[in-house]
Protein backbone atom coordinates (compact mmCIF):
# COMPACT_ATOMS: atom_id res chain seq x y z
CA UNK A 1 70.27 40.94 153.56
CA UNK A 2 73.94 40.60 151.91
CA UNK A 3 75.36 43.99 151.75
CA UNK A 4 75.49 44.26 146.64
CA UNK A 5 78.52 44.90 145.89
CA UNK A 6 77.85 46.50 143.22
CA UNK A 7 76.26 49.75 143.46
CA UNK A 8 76.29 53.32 141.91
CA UNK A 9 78.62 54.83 139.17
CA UNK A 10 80.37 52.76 137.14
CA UNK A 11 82.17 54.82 134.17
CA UNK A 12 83.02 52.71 131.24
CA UNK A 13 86.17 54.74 129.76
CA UNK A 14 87.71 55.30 126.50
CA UNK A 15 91.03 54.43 125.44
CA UNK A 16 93.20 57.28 123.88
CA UNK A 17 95.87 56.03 121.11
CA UNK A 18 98.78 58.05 119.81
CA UNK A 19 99.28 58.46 116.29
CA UNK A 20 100.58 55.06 115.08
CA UNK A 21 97.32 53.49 117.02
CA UNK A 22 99.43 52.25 120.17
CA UNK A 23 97.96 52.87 123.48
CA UNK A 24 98.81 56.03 124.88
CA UNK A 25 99.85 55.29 128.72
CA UNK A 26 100.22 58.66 130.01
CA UNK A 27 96.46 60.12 128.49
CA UNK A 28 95.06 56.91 129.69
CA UNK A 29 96.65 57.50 133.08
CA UNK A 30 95.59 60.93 133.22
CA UNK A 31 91.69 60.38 132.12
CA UNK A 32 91.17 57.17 134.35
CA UNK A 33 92.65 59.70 137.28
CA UNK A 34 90.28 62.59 136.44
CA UNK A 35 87.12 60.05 136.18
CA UNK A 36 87.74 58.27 139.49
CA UNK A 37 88.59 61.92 141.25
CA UNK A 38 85.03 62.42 141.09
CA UNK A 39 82.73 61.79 144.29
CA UNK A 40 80.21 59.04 143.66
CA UNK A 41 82.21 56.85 141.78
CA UNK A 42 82.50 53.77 142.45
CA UNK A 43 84.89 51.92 140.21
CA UNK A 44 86.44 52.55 136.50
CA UNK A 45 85.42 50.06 133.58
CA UNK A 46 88.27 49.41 131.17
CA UNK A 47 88.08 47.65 127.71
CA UNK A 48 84.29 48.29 127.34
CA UNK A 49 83.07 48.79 124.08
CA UNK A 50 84.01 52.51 125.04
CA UNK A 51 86.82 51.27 125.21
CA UNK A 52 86.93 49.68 121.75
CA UNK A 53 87.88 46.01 123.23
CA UNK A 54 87.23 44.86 119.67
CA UNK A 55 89.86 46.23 118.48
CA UNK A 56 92.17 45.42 121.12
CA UNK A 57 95.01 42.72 120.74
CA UNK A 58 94.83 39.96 123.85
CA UNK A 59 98.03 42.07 125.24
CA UNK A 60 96.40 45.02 125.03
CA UNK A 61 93.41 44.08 126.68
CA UNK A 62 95.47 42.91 130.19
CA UNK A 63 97.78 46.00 129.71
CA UNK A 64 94.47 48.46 130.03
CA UNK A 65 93.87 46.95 133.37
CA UNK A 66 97.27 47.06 134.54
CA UNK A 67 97.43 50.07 133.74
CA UNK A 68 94.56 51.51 135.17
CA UNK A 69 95.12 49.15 138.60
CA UNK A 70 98.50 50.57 138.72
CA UNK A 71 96.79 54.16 138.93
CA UNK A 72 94.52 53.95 140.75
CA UNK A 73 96.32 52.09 143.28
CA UNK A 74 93.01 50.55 145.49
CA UNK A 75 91.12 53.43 145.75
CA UNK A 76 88.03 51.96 143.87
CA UNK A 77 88.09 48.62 141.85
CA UNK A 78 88.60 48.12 137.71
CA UNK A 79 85.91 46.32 136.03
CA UNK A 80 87.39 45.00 132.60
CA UNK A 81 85.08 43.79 129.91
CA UNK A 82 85.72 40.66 128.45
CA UNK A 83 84.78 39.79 124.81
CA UNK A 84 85.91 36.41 123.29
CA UNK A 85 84.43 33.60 120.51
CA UNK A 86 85.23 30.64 122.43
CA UNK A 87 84.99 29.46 125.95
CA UNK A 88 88.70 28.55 126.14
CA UNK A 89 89.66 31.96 125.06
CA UNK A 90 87.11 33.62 127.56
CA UNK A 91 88.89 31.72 130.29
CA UNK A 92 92.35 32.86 129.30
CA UNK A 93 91.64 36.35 129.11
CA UNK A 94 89.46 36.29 132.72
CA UNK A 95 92.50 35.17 133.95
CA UNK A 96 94.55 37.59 132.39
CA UNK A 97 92.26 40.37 134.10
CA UNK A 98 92.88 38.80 137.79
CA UNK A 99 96.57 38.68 137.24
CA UNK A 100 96.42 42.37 136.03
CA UNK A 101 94.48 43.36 139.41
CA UNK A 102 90.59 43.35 137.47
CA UNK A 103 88.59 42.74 140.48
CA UNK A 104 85.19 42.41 138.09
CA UNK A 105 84.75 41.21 134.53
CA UNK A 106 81.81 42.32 132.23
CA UNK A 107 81.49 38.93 130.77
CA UNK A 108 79.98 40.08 126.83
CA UNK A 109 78.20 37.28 124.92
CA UNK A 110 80.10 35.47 121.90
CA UNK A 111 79.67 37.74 119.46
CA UNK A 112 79.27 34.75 116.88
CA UNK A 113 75.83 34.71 118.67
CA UNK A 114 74.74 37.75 117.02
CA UNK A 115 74.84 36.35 113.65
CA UNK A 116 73.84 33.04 114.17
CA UNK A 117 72.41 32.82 117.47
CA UNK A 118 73.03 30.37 119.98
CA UNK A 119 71.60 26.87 121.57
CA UNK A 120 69.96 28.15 124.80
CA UNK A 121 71.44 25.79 127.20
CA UNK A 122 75.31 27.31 126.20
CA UNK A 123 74.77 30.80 127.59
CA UNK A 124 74.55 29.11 131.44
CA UNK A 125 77.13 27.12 130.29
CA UNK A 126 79.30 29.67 128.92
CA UNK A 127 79.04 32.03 132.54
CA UNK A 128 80.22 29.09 134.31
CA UNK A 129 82.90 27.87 133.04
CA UNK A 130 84.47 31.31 132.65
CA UNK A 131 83.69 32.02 136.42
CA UNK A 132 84.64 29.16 138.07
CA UNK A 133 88.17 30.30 136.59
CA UNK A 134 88.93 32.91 138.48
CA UNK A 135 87.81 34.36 141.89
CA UNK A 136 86.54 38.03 141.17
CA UNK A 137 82.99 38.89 140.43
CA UNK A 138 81.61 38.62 137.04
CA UNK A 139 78.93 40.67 135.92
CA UNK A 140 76.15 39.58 133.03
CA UNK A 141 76.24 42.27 130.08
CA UNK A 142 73.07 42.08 128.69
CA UNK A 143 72.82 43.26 125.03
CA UNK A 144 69.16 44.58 123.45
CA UNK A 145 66.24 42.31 123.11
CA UNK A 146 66.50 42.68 119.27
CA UNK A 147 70.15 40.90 118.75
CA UNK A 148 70.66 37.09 118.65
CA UNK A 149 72.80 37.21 121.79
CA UNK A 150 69.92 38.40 124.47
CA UNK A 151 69.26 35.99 127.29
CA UNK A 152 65.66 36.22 128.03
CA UNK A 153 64.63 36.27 131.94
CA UNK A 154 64.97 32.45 132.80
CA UNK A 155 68.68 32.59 131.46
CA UNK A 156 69.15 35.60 133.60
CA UNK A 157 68.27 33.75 136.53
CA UNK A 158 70.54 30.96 135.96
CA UNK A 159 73.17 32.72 135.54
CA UNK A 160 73.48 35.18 138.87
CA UNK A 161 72.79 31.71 140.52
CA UNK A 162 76.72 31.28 139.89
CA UNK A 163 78.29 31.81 143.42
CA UNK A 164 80.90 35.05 141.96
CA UNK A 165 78.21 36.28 139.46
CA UNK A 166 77.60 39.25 141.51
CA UNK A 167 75.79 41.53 138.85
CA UNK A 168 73.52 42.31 135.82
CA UNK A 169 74.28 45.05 133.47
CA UNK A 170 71.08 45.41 131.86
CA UNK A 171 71.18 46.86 127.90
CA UNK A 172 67.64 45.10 126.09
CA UNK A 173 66.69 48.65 124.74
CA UNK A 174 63.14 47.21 125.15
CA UNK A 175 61.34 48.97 128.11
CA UNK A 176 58.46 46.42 128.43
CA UNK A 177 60.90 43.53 128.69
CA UNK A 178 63.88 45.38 131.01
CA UNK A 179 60.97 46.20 133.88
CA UNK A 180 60.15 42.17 133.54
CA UNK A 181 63.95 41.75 134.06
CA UNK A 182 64.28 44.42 136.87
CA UNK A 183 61.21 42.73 138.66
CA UNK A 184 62.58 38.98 138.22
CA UNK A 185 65.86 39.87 139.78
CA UNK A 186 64.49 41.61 142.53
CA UNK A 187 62.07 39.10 143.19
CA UNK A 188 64.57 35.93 142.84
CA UNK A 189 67.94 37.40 143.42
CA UNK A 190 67.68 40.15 145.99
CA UNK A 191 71.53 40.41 146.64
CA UNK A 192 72.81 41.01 142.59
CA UNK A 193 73.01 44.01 142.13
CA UNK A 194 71.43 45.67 139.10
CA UNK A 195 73.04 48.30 137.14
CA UNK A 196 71.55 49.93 133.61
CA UNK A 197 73.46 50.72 130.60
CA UNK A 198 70.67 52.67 128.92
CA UNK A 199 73.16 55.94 128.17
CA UNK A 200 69.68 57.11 126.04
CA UNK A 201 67.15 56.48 128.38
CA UNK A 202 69.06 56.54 131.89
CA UNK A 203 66.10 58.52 134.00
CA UNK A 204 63.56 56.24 132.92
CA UNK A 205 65.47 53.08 133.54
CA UNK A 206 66.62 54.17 137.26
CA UNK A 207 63.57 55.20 138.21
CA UNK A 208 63.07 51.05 138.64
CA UNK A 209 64.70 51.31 142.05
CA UNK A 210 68.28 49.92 140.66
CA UNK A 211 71.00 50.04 142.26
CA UNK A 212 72.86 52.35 139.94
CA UNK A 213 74.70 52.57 136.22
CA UNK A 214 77.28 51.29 134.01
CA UNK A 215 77.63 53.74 131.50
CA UNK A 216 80.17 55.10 128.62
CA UNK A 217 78.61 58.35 129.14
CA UNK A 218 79.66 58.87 132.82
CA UNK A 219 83.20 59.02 131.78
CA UNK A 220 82.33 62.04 129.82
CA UNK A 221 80.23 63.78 132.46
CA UNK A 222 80.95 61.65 135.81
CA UNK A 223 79.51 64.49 137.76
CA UNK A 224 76.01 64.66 136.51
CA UNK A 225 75.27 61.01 136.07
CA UNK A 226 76.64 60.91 139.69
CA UNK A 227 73.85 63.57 140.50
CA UNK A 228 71.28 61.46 138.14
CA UNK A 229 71.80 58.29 140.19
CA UNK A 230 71.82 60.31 143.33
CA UNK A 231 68.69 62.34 142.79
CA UNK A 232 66.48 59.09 142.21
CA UNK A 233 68.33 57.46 145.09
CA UNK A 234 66.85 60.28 146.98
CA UNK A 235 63.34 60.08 145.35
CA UNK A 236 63.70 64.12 144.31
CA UNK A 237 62.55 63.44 141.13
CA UNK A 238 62.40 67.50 140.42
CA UNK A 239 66.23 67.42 141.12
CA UNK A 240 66.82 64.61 138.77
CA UNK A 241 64.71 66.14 136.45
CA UNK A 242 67.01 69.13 136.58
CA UNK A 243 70.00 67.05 135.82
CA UNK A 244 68.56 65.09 133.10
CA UNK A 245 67.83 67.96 131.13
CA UNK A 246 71.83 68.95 130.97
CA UNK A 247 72.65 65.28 130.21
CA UNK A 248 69.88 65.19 127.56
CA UNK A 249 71.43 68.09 125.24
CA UNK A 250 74.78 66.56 125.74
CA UNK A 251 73.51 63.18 124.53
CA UNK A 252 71.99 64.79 121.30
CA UNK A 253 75.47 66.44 120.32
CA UNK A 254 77.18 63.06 121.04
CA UNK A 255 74.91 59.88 120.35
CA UNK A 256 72.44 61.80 118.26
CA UNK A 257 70.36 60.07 120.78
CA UNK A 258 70.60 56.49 119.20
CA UNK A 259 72.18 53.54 120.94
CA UNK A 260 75.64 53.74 121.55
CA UNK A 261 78.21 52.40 118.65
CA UNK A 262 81.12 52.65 116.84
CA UNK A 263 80.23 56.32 115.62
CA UNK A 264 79.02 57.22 119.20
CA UNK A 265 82.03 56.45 120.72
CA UNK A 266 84.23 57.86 118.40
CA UNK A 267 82.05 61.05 118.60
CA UNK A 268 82.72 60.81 122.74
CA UNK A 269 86.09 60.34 121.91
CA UNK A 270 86.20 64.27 119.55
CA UNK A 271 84.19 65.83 122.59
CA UNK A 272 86.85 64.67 125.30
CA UNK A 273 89.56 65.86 123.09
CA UNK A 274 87.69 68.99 122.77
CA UNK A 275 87.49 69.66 126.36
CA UNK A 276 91.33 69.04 126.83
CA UNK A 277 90.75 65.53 128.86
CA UNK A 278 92.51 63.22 126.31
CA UNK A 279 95.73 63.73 123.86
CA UNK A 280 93.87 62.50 120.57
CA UNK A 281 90.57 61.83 119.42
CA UNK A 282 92.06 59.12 117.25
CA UNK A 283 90.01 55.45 116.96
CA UNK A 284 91.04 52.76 115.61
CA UNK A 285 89.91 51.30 112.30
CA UNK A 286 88.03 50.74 110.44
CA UNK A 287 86.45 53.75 112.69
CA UNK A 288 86.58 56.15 110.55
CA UNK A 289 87.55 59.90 111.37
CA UNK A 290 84.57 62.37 112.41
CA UNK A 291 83.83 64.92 109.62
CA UNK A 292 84.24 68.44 110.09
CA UNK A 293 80.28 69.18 110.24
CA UNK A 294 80.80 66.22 113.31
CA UNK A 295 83.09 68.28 114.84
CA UNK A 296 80.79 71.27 114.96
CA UNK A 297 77.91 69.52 116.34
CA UNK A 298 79.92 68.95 119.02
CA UNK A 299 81.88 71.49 119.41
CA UNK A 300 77.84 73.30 119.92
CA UNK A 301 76.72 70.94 121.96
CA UNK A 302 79.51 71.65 124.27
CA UNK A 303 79.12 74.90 124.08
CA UNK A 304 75.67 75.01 124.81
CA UNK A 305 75.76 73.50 128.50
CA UNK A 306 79.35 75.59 128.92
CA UNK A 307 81.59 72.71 129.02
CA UNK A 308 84.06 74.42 126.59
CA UNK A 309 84.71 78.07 126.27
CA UNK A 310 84.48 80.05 122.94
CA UNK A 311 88.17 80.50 122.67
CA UNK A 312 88.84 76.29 122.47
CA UNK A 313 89.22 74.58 119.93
């Protein structure tokens, strides 16, 4: 069997700003080195929705990745995500990411789809085109079952049939329906690798015999959901048990344990700032800023599982 390419921790990062909402170069720098100095991981995601690509100018998008390329220099590869309305944007922007050094794109679905939905027979459609423009892997982001922009299983399929579609980042938020997904690739496409994006529900969603995540969260704490993935790797389910407790109060003081959004991310964004790993905690609008009582419960959270001291902050 073909060796995935894909496999293990894949931290989708933030994007620090300064204070007139420009990217801050020398934060970025600084966090994408601290995440990828960690064992276990296995490349760095840029322009996520961690990263808040929606708010991120075309220029912006290609300078994240050149950025991050330029610091990490080869040691592991930079996934960007890739959000556009339109095919022919979606192709100018993959290309964009290859010139910048991207060596993966997290192809995201029209977002027009959400609203509106889409004609079945375009979402195939839509994954080719953009990957036969460019010659790095492209990786399916699946978004929850409940949104007008799933694929259902079928789609799936048709899509990691593409020659550089190398991957499935799996997001349906619907248990039931991501084990029928899990089985189906397995089953049909035994060399795509399968990665979850479940931040909320990452033990029960490994446990599937994947072949690792793609998660916001492991930018925050790269070491434990290294140990997570690890520990189910290694069937010791008591270990991962362990470690899934620590990640489970941390998840409560940032995502209040819903999905990840706007708020979510901007609450990720106070708790890095609190711990001294980025220069502002500033998102972009119309995020709005955290309240004070938001600050606490994260400032607590923190506390609790000792990643900042009672002096910070």
């Amino acid at each position: 069997m073909t060796q995935k390419k894909w496999q293990g921790v894949y931290p989708a990062v933030l994007l620090p700003f300064k204070d007139d909402y420009s990217i801050d170069e020398e934060s970025f720098r600084s966090l994408v080195s601290w995440v990828a100095g960690h064992e276990g991981i296995e490349g760095i995601v840029v322009n996520g929705h961690t990263g808040e690509i929606s708010s991120l100018l075309p220029h912006e998008r290609a300078e994240a990745v050149r950025i991050a390329v330029d610091e990490l220099k080869g040691k592991i590869p930079v996934i960007s995500g890739l959000s556009a309305e339109g095919t022919i944007e979606a192709v100018q922007h993959a290309k964009a990411i290859q010139e910048a050094g991207g060596e993966g794109i997290l192809l995201m679905p029209p977002h027009s789809w959400l609203r509106f939905g889409m004609q079945p027979d375009s979402t195939v459609e839509f994954f080719k085109d953009v990957a036969a423009s460019v010659d790095i892997s492209v990786i399916v982001h699946l978004y929850p079952t409940w949104t007008k922009a799933t694929y259902n299983t079928e789609q799936i399929l048709q899509m990691v049939s593409i020659p550089n579609v190398d991957a499935v980042k799996i997001g349906n938020r619907d248990m039931g329906q991501y084990e029928l997904d899990v089985k189906a690739l397995k089953k049909n496409a035994p060399d795509v690798s399968i990665l979850t994006c479940h931040d909320e529900y990452l033990l029960p969603t490994l446990i599937q015999g994947i072949d690792g995540a793609l998660v916001g969260f492991a930018s925050f704490v790269p070491n434990l959901i290294v140990d997570l993935v690890n520990a189910v790797k290694n069937n010791d389910l008591p270990e991962a048990r362990e470690v899934y407790d620590k990640i489970y109060e941390l998840k409560h003081a940032v995502y209040k344990m819903g999905e990840p959004s706007s708020t979510a991310h901007a609450r990720m964004k106070e708790a890095m700032f609190q711990r001294g790993l980025i220069s502002s905690a500033l998102a972009r609008k119309p995020v709005l800023p955290l309240t004070d009582q938001d600050k606490e419960e994260i400032r607590n959270g923190l506390l609790s599982v000792g990643l900042v001291k009672e002096t910070v902050y």
